[in-house]
PDB file of N, CA and C in Angstrom:
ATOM      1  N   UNK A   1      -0.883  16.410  -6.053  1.00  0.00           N
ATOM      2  CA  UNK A   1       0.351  16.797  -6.713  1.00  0.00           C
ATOM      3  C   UNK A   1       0.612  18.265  -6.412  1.00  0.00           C
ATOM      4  N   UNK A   2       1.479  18.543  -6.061  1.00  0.00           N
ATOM      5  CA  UNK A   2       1.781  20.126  -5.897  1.00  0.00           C
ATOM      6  C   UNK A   2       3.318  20.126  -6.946  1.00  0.00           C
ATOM      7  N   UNK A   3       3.061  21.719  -7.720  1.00  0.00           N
ATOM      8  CA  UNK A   3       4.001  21.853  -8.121  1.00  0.00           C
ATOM      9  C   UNK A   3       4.480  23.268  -7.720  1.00  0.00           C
ATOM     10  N   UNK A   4       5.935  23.142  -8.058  1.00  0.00           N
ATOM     11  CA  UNK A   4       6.584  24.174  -6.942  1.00  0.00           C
ATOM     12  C   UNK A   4       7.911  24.391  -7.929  1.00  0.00           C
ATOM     13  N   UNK A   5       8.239  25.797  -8.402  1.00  0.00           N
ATOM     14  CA  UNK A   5       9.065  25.891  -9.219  1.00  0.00           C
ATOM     15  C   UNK A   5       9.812  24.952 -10.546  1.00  0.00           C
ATOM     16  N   UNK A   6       8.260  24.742 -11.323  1.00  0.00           N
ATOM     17  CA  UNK A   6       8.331  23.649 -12.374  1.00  0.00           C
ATOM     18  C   UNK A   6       8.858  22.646 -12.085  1.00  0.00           C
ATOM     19  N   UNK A   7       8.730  22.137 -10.822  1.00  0.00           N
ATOM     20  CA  UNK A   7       8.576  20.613 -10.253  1.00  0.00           C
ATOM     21  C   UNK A   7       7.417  19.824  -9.657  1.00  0.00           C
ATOM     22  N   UNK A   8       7.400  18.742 -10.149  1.00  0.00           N
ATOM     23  CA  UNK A   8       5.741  18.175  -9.790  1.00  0.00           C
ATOM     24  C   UNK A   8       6.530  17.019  -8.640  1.00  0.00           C
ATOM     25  N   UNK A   9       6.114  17.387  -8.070  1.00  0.00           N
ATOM     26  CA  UNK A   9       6.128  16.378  -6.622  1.00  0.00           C
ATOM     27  C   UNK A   9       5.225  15.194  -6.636  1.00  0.00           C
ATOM     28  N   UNK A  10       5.156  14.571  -6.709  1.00  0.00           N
ATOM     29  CA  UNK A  10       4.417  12.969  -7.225  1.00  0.00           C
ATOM     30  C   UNK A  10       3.955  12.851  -5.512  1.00  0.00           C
ATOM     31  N   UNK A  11       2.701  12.465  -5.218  1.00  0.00           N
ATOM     32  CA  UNK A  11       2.468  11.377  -3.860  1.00  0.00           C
ATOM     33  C   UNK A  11       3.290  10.287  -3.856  1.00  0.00           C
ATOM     34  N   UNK A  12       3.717  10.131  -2.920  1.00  0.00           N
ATOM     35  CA  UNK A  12       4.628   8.538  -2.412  1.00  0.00           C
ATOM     36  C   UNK A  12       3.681   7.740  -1.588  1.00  0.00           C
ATOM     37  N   UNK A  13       3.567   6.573  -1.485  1.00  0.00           N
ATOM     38  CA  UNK A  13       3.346   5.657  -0.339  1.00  0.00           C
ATOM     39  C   UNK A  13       4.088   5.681   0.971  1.00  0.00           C
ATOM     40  N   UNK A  14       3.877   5.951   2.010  1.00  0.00           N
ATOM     41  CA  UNK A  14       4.525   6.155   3.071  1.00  0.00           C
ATOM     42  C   UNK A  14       4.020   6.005   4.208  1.00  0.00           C
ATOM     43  N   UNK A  15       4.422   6.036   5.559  1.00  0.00           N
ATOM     44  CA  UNK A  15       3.220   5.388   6.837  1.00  0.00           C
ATOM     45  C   UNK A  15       2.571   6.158   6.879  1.00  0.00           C
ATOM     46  N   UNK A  16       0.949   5.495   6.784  1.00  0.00           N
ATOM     47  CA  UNK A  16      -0.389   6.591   6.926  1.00  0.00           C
ATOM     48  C   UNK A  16      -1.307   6.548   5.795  1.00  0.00           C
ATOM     49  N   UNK A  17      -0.032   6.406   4.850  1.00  0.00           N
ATOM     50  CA  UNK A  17      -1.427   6.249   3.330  1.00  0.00           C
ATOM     51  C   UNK A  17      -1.960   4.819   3.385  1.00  0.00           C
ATOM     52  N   UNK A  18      -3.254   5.473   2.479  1.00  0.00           N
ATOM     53  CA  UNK A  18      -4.131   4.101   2.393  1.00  0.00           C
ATOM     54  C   UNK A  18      -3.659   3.526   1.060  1.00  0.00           C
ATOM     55  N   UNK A  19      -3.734   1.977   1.269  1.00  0.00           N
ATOM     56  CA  UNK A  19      -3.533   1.978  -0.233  1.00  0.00           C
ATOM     57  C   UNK A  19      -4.226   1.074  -1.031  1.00  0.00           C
ATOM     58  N   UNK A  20      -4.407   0.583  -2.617  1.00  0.00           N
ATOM     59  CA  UNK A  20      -5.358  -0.736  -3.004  1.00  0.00           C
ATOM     60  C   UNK A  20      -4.825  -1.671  -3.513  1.00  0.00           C
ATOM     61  N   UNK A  21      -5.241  -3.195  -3.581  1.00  0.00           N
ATOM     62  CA  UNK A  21      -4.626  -3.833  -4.397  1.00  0.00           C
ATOM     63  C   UNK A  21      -5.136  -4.140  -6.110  1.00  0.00           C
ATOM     64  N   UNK A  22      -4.089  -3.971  -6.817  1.00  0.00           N
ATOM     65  CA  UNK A  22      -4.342  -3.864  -8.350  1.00  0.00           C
ATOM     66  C   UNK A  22      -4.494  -5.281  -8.527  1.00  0.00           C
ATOM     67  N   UNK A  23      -4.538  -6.420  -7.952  1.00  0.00           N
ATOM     68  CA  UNK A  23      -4.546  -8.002  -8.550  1.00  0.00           C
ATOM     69  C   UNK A  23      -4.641  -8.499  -7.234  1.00  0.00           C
ATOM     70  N   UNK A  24      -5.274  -9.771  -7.583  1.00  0.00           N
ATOM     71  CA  UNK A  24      -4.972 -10.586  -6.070  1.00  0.00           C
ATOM     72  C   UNK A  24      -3.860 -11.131  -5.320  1.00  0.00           C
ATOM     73  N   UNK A  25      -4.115 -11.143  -4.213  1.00  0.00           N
ATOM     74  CA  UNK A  25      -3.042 -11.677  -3.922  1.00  0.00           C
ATOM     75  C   UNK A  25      -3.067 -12.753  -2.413  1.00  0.00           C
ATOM     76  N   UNK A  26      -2.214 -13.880  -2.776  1.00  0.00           N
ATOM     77  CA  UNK A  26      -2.690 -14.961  -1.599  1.00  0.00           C
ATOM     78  C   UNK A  26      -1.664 -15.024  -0.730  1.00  0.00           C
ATOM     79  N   UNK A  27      -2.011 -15.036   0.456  1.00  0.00           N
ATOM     80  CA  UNK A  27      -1.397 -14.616   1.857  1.00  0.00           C
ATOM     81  C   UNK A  27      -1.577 -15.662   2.812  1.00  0.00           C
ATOM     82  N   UNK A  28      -1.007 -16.588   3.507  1.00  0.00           N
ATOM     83  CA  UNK A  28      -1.144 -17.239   4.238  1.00  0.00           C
ATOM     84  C   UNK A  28      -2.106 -18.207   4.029  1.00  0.00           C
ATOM     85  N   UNK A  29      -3.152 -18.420   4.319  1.00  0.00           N
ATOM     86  CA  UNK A  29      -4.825 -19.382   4.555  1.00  0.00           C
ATOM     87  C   UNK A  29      -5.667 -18.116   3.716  1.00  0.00           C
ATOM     88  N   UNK A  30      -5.218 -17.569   3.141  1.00  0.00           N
ATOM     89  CA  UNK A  30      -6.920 -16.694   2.527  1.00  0.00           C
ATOM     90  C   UNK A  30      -5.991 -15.403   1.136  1.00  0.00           C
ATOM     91  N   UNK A  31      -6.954 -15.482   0.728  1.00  0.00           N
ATOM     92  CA  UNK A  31      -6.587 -14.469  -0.781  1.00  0.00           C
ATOM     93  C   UNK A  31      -7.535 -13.040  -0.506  1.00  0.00           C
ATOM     94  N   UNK A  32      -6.498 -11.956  -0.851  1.00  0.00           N
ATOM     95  CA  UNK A  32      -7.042 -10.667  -0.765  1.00  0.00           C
ATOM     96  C   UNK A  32      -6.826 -10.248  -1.947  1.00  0.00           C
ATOM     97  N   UNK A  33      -8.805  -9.806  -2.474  1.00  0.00           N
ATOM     98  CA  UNK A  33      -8.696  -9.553  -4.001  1.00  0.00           C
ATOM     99  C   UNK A  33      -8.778  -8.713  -4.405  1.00  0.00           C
ATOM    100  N   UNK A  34      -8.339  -8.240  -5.369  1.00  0.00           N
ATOM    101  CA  UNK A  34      -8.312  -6.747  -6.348  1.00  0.00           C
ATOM    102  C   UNK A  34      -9.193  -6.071  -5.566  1.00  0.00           C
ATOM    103  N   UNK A  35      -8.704  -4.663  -5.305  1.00  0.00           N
ATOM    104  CA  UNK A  35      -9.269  -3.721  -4.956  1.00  0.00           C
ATOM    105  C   UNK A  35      -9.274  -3.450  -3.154  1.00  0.00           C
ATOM    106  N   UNK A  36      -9.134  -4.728  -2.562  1.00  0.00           N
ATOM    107  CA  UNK A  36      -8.620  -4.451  -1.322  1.00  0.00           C
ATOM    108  C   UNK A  36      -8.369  -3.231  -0.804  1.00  0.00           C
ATOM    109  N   UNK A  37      -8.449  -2.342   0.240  1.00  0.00           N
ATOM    110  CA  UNK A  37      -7.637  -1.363   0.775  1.00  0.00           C
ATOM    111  C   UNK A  37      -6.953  -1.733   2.243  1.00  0.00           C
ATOM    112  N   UNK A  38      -5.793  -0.922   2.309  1.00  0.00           N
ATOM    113  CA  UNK A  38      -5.027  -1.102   3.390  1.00  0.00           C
ATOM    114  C   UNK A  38      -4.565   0.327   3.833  1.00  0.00           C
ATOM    115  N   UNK A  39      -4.035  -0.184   4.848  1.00  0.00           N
ATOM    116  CA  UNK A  39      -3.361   1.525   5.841  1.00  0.00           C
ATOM    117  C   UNK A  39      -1.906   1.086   5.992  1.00  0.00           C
ATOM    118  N   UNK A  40      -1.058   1.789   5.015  1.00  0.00           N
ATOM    119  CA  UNK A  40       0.681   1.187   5.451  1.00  0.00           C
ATOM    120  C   UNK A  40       0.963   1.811   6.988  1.00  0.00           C
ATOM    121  N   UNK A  41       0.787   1.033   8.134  1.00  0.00           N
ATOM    122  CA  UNK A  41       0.972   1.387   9.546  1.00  0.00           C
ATOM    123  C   UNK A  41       2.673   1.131   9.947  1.00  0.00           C
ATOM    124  N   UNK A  42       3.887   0.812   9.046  1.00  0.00           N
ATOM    125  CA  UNK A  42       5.106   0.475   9.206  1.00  0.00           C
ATOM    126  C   UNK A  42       6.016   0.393   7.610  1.00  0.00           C
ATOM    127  N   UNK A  43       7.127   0.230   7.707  1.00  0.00           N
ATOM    128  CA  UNK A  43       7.954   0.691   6.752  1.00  0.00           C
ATOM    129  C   UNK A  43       9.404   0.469   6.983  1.00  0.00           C
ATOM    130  N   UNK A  44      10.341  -0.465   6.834  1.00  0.00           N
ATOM    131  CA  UNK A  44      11.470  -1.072   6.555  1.00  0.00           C
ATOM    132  C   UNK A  44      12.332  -1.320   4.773  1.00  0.00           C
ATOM    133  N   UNK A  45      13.422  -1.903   4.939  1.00  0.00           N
ATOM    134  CA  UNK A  45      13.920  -2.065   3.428  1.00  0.00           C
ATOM    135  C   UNK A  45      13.686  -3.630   2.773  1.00  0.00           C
ATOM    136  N   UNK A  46      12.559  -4.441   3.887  1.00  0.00           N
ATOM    137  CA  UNK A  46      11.686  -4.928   3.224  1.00  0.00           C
ATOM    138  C   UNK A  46      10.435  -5.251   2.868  1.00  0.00           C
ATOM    139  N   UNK A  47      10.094  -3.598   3.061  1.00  0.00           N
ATOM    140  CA  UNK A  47       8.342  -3.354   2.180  1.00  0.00           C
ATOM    141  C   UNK A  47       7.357  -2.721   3.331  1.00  0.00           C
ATOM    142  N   UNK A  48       6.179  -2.489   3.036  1.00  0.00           N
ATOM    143  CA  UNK A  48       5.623  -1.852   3.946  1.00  0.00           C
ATOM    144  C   UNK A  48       5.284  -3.217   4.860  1.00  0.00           C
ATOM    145  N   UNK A  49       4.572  -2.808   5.871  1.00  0.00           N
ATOM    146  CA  UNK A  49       3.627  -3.166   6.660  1.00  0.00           C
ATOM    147  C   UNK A  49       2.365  -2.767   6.737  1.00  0.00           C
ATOM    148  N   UNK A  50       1.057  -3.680   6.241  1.00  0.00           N
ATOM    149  CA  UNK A  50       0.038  -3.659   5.792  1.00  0.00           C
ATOM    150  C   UNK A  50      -1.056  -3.648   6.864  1.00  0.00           C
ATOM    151  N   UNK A  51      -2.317  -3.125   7.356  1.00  0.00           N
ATOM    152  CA  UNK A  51      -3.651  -3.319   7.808  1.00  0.00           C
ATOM    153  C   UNK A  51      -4.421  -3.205   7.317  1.00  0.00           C
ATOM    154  N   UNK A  52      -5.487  -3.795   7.122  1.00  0.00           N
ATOM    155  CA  UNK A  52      -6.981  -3.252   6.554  1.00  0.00           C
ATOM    156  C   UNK A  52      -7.714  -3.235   7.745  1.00  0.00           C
ATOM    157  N   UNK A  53      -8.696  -2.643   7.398  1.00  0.00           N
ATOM    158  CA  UNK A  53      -9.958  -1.894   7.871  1.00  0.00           C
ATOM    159  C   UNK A  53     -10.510  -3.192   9.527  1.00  0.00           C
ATOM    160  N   UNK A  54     -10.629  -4.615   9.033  1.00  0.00           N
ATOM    161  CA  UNK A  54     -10.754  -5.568  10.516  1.00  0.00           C
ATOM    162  C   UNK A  54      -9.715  -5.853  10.992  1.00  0.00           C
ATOM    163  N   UNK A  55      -8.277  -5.626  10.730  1.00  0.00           N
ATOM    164  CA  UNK A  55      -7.314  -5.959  11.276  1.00  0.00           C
ATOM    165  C   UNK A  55      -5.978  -6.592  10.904  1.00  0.00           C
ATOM    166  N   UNK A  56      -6.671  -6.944  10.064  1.00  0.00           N
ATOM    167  CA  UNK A  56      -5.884  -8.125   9.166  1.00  0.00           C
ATOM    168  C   UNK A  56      -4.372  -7.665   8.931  1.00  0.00           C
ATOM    169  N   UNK A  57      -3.058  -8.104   8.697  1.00  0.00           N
ATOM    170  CA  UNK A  57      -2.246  -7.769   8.966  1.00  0.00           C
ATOM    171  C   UNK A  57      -1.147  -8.535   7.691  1.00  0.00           C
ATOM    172  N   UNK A  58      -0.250  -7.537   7.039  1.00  0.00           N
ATOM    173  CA  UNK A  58       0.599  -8.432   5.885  1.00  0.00           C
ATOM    174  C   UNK A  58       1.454  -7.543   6.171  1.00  0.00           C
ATOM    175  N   UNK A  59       2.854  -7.851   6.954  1.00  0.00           N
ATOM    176  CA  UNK A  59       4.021  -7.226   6.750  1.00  0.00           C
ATOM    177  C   UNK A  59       5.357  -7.831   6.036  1.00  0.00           C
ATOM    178  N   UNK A  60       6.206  -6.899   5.940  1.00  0.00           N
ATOM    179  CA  UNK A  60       7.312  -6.595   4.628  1.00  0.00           C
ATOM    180  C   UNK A  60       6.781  -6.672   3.168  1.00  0.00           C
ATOM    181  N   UNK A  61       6.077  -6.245   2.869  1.00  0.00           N
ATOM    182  CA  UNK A  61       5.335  -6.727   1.902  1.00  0.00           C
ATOM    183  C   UNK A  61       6.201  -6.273   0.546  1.00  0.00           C
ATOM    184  N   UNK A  62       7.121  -6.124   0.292  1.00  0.00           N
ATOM    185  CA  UNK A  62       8.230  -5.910  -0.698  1.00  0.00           C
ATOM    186  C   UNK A  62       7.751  -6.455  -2.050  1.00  0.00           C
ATOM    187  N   UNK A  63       7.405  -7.568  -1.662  1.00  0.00           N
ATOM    188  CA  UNK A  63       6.875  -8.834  -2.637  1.00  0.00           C
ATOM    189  C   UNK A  63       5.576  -8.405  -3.807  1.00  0.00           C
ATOM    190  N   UNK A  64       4.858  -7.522  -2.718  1.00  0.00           N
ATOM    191  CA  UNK A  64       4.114  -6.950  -3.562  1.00  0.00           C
ATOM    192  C   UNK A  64       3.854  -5.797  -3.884  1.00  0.00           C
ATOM    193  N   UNK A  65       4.635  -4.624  -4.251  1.00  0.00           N
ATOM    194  CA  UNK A  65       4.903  -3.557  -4.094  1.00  0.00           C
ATOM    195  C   UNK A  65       4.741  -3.146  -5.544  1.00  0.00           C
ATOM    196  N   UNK A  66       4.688  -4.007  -6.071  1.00  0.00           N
ATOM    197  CA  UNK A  66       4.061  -3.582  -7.981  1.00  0.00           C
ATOM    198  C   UNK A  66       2.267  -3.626  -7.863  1.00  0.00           C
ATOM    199  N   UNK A  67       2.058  -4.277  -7.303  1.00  0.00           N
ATOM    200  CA  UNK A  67       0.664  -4.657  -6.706  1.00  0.00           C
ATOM    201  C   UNK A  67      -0.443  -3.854  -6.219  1.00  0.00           C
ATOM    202  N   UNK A  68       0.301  -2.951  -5.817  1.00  0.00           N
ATOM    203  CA  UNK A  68      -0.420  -1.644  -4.673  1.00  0.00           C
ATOM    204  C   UNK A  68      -0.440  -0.475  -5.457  1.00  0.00           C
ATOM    205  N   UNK A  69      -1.664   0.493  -5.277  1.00  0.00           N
ATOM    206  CA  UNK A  69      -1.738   1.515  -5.810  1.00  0.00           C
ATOM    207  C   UNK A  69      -2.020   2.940  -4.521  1.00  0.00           C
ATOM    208  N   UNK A  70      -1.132   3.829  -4.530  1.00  0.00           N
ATOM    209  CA  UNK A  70      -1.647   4.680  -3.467  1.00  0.00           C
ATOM    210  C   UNK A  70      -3.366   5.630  -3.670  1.00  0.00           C
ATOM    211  N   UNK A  71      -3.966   5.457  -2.665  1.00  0.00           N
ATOM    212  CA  UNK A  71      -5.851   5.369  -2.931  1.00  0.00           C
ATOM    213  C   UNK A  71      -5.667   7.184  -2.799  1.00  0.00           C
ATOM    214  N   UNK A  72      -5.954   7.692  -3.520  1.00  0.00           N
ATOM    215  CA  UNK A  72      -6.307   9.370  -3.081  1.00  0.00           C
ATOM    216  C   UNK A  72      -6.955   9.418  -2.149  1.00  0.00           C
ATOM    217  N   UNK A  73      -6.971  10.787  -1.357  1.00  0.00           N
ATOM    218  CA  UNK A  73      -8.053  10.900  -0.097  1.00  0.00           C
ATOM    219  C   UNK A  73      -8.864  11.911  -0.704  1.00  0.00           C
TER     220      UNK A  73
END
């Protein structure tokens, strides 16, 4: 958080941050559960575009965007 003339600038999610999942969530053939992390590698007006760590891949993810928490570094 940086603040800068009694304004607190909040972190956003944006391409590059990592981020976690707060609940599960089922995706195609397999469920990714609480706590998951991902790398938003893309970004449109419907949702990020998701990777984790082997590859795995969930884009527009709009759907779950209550779901995700941005991970501090």
């Amino acid at each position: 958080v940086k603040i800068t003339d009694m304004k607190v600038e909040h972190e956003q999610i944006k391409i590059g941050s990592r981020v976690r999942l707060l609940e599960d969530v089922e995706m195609f053939n397999c469920t990714y559960t609480k706590g998951h992390e991902f790398k938003v590698y893309g970004s449109s007006y419907r949702g990020w575009d998701l990777i984790d760590d082997d590859g795995n891949k969930m884009d527009e993810c709009l759907f779950i965007h209550d779901k995700l928490e941005l991970v501090k570094a």
